[in-house]
C-alpha atoms as a PDB file:
ATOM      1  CA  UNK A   1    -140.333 -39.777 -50.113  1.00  0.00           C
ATOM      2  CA  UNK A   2    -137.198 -37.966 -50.809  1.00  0.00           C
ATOM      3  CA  UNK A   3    -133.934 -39.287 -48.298  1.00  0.00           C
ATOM      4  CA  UNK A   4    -131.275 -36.741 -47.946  1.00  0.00           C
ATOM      5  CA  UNK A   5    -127.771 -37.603 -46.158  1.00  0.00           C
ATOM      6  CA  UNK A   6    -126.197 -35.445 -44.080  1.00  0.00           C
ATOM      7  CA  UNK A   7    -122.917 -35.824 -42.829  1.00  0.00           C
ATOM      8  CA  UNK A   8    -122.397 -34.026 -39.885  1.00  0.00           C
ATOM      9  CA  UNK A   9    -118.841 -33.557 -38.178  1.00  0.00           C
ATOM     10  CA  UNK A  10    -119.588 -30.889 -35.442  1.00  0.00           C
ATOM     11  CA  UNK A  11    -117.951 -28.192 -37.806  1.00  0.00           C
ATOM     12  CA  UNK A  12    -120.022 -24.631 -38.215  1.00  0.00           C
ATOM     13  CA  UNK A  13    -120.170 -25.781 -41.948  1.00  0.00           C
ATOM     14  CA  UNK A  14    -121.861 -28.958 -40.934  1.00  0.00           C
ATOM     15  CA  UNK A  15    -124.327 -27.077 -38.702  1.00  0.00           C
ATOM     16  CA  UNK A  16    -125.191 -24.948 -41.574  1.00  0.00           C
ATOM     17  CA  UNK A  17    -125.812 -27.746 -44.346  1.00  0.00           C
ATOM     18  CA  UNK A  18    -128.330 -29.600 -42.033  1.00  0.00           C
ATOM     19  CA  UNK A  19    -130.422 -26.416 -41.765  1.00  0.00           C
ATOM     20  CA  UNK A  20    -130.246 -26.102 -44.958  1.00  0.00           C
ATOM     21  CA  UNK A  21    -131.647 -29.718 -45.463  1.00  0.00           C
ATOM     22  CA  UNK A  22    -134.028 -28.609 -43.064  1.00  0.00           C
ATOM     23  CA  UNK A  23    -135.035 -25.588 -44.550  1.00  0.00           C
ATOM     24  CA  UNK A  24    -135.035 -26.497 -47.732  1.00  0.00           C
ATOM     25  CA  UNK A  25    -136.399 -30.205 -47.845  1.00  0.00           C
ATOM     26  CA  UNK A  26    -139.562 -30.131 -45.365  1.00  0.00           C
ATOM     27  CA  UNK A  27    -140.787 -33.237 -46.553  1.00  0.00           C
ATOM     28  CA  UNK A  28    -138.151 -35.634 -46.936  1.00  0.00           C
ATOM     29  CA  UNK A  29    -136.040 -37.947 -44.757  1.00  0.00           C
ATOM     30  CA  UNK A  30    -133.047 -36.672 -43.517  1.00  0.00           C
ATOM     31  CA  UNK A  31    -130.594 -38.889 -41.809  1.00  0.00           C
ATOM     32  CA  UNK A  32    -127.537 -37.277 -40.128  1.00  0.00           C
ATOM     33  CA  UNK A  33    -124.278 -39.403 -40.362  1.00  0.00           C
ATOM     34  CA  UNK A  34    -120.692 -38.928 -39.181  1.00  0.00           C
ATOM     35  CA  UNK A  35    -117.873 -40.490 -39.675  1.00  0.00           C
ATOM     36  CA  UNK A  36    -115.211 -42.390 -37.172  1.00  0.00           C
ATOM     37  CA  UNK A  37    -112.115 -42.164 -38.829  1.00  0.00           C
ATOM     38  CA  UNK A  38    -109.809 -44.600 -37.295  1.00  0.00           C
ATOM     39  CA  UNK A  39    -106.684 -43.239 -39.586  1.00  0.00           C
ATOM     40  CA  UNK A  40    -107.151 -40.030 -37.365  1.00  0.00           C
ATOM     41  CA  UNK A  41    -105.928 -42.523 -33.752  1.00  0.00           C
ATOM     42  CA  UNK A  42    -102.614 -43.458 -35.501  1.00  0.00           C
ATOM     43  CA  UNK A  43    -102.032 -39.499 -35.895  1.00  0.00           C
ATOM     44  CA  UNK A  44    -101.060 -38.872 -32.215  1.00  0.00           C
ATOM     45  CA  UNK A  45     -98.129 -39.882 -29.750  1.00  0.00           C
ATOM     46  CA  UNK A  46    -100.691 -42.225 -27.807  1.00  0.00           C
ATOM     47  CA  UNK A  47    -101.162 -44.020 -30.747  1.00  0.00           C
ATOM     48  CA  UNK A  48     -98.343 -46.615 -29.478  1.00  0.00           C
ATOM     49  CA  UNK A  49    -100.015 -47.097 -25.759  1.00  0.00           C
ATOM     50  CA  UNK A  50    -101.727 -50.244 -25.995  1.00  0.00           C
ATOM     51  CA  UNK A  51    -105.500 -50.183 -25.454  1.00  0.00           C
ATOM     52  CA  UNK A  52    -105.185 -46.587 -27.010  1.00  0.00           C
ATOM     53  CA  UNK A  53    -107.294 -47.328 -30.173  1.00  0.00           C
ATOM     54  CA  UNK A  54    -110.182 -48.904 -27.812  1.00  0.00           C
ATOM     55  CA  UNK A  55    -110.200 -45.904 -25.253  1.00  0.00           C
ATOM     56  CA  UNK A  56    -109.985 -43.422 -28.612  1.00  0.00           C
ATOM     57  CA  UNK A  57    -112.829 -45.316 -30.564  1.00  0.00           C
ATOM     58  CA  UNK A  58    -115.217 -45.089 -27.684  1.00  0.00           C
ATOM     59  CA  UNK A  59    -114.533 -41.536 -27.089  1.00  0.00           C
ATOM     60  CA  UNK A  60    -114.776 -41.372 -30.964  1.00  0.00           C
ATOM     61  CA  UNK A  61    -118.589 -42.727 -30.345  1.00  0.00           C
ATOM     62  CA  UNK A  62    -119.218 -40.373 -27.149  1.00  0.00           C
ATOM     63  CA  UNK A  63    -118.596 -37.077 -29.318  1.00  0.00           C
ATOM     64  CA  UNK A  64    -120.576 -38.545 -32.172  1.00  0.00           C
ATOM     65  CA  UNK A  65    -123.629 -39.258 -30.071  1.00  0.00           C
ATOM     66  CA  UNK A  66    -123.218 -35.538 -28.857  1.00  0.00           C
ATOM     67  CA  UNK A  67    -123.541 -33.985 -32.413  1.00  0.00           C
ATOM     68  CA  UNK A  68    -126.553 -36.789 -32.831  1.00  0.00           C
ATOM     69  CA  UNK A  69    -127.914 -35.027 -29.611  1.00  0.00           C
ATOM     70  CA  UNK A  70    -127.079 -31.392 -31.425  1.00  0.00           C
ATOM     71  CA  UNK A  71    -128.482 -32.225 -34.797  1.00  0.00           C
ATOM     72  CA  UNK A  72    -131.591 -33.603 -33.196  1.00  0.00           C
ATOM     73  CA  UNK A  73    -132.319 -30.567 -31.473  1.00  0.00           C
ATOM     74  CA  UNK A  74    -131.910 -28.497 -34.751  1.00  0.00           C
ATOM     75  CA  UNK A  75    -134.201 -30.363 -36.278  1.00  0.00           C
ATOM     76  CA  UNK A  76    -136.249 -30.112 -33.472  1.00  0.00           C
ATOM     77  CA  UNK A  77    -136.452 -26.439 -33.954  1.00  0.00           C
ATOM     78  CA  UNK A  78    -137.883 -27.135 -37.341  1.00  0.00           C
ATOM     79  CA  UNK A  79    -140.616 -29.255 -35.887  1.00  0.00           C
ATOM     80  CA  UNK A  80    -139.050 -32.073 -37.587  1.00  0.00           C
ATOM     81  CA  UNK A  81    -137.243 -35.904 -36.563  1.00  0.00           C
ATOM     82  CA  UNK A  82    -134.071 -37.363 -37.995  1.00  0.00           C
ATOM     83  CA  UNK A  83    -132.630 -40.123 -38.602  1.00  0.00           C
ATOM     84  CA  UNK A  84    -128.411 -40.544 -37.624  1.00  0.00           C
ATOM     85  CA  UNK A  85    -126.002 -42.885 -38.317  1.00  0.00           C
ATOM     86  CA  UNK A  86    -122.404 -43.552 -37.195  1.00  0.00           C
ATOM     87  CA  UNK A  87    -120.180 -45.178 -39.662  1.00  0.00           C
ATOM     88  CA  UNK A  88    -116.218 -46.121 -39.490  1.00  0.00           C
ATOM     89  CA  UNK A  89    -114.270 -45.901 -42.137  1.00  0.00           C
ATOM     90  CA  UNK A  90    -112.457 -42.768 -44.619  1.00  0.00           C
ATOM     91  CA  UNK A  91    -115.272 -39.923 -44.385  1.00  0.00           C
ATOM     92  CA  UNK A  92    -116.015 -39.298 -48.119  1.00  0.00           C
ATOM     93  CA  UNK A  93    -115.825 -43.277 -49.285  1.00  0.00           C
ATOM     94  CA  UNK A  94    -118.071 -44.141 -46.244  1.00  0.00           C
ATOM     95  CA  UNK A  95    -120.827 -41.319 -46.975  1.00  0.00           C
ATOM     96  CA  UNK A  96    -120.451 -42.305 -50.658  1.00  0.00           C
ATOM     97  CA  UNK A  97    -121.240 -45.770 -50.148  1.00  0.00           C
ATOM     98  CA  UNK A  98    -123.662 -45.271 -47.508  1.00  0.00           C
ATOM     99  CA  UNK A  99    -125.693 -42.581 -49.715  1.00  0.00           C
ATOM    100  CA  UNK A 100    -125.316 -45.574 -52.269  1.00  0.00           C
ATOM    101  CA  UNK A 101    -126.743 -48.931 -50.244  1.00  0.00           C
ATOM    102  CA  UNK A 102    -129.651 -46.547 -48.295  1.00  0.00           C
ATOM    103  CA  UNK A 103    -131.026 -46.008 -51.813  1.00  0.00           C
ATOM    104  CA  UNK A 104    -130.251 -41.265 -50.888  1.00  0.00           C
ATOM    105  CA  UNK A 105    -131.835 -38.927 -53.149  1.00  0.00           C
ATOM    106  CA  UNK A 106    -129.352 -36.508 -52.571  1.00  0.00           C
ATOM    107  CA  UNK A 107    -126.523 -35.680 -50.159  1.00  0.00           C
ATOM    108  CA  UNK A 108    -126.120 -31.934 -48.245  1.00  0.00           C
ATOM    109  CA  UNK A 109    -122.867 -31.540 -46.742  1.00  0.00           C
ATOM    110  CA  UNK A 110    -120.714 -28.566 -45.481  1.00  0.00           C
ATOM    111  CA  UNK A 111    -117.960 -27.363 -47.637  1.00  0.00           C
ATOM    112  CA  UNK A 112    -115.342 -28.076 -45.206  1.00  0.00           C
ATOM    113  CA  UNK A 113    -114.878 -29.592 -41.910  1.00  0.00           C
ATOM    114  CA  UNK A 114    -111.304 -29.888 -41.432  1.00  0.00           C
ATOM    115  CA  UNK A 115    -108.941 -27.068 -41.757  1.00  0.00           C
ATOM    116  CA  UNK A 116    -105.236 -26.430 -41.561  1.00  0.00           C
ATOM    117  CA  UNK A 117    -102.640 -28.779 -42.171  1.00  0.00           C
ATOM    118  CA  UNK A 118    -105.385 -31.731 -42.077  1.00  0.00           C
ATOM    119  CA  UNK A 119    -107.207 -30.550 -44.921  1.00  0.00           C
ATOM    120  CA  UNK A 120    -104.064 -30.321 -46.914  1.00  0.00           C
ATOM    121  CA  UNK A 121    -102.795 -33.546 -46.195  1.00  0.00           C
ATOM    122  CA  UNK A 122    -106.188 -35.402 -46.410  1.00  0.00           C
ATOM    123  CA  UNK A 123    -107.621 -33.143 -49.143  1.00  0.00           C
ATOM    124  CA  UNK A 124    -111.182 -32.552 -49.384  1.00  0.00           C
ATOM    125  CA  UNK A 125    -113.455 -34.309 -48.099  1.00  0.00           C
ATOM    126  CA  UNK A 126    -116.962 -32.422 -49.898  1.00  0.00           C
ATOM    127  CA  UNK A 127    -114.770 -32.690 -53.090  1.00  0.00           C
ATOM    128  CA  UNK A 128    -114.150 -36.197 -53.262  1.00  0.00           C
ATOM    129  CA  UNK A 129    -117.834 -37.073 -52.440  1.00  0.00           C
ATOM    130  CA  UNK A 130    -118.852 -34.687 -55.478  1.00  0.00           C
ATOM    131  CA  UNK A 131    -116.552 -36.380 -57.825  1.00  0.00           C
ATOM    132  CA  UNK A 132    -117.467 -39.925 -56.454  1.00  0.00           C
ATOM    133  CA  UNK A 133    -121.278 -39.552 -55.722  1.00  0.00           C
ATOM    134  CA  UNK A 134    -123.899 -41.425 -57.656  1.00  0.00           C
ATOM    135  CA  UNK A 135    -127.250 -38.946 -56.274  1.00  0.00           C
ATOM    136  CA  UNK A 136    -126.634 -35.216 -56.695  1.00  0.00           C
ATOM    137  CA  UNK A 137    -124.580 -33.513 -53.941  1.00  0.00           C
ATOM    138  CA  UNK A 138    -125.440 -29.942 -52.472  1.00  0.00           C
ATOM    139  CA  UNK A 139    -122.272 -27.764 -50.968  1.00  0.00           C
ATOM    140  CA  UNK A 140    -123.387 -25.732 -48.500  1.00  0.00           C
ATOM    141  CA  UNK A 141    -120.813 -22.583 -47.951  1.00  0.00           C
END
């Protein structure tokens, strides 16, 4: 059976590449994952309170479980299950290396989730898991 990653991030984009996965791979196993970014807590003035980063990494697993909740209902609407995962770590290296030990197929991801002056100063996130991928990557515009 064909396993497709999706990483899902709660941006329109990401909505659209797991309906494509849906869509387009009926029969395979799709597992939804995001990505808790723990670079993204040192970014803010709270940063410095202490217990911030414990209080900011739970709420980091709250709003994941919510676009788990989202994506299942999508593919629910498909008449299909899937699979999610949450994973810490920098978004393209952790959906890289996940994609690589889950033995993927393929990986369907948004062409951007981040915009603004994030995006600049993190870069791409859909571009650096092209270049770095080992299973073929679709972009999903």
């Amino acid at each position: 059976m064909t396993k497709i990653l999706v990483p899902v991030d709660g941006s329109e984009q990401s909505k659209e590449a797991l309906e494509y996965a849906l869509e387009h791979f009926k029969d395979a196993e799709i597992t939804a994952i995001n990505v808790i970014d723990p670079i993204e807590a040192g970014y803010t003035a709270q940063a410095t309170v202490p217990g911030y980063s414990e209080e900011w990494f739970e709420q980091a697993k709250d709003a994941a479980e919510e676009l788990f909740d989202e994506a299942e209902e999508t593919a629910g609407e498909y008449d299909t299950d899937i699979d999610t995962t949450t994973e810490v770590g920098r978004p393209s290296r952790a959906i890289v290396e996940y994609a690589e030990e889950n033995d993927f197929d393929h990986v369907v991801m948004g062409s951007h989730g981040r915009s603004g002056v994030s995006r600049i100063l993190l870069g791409s996130v859909a571009e650096s898991v092209v270049r770095r991928s080992p299973v073929p990557v679709t972009i999903v515009r």
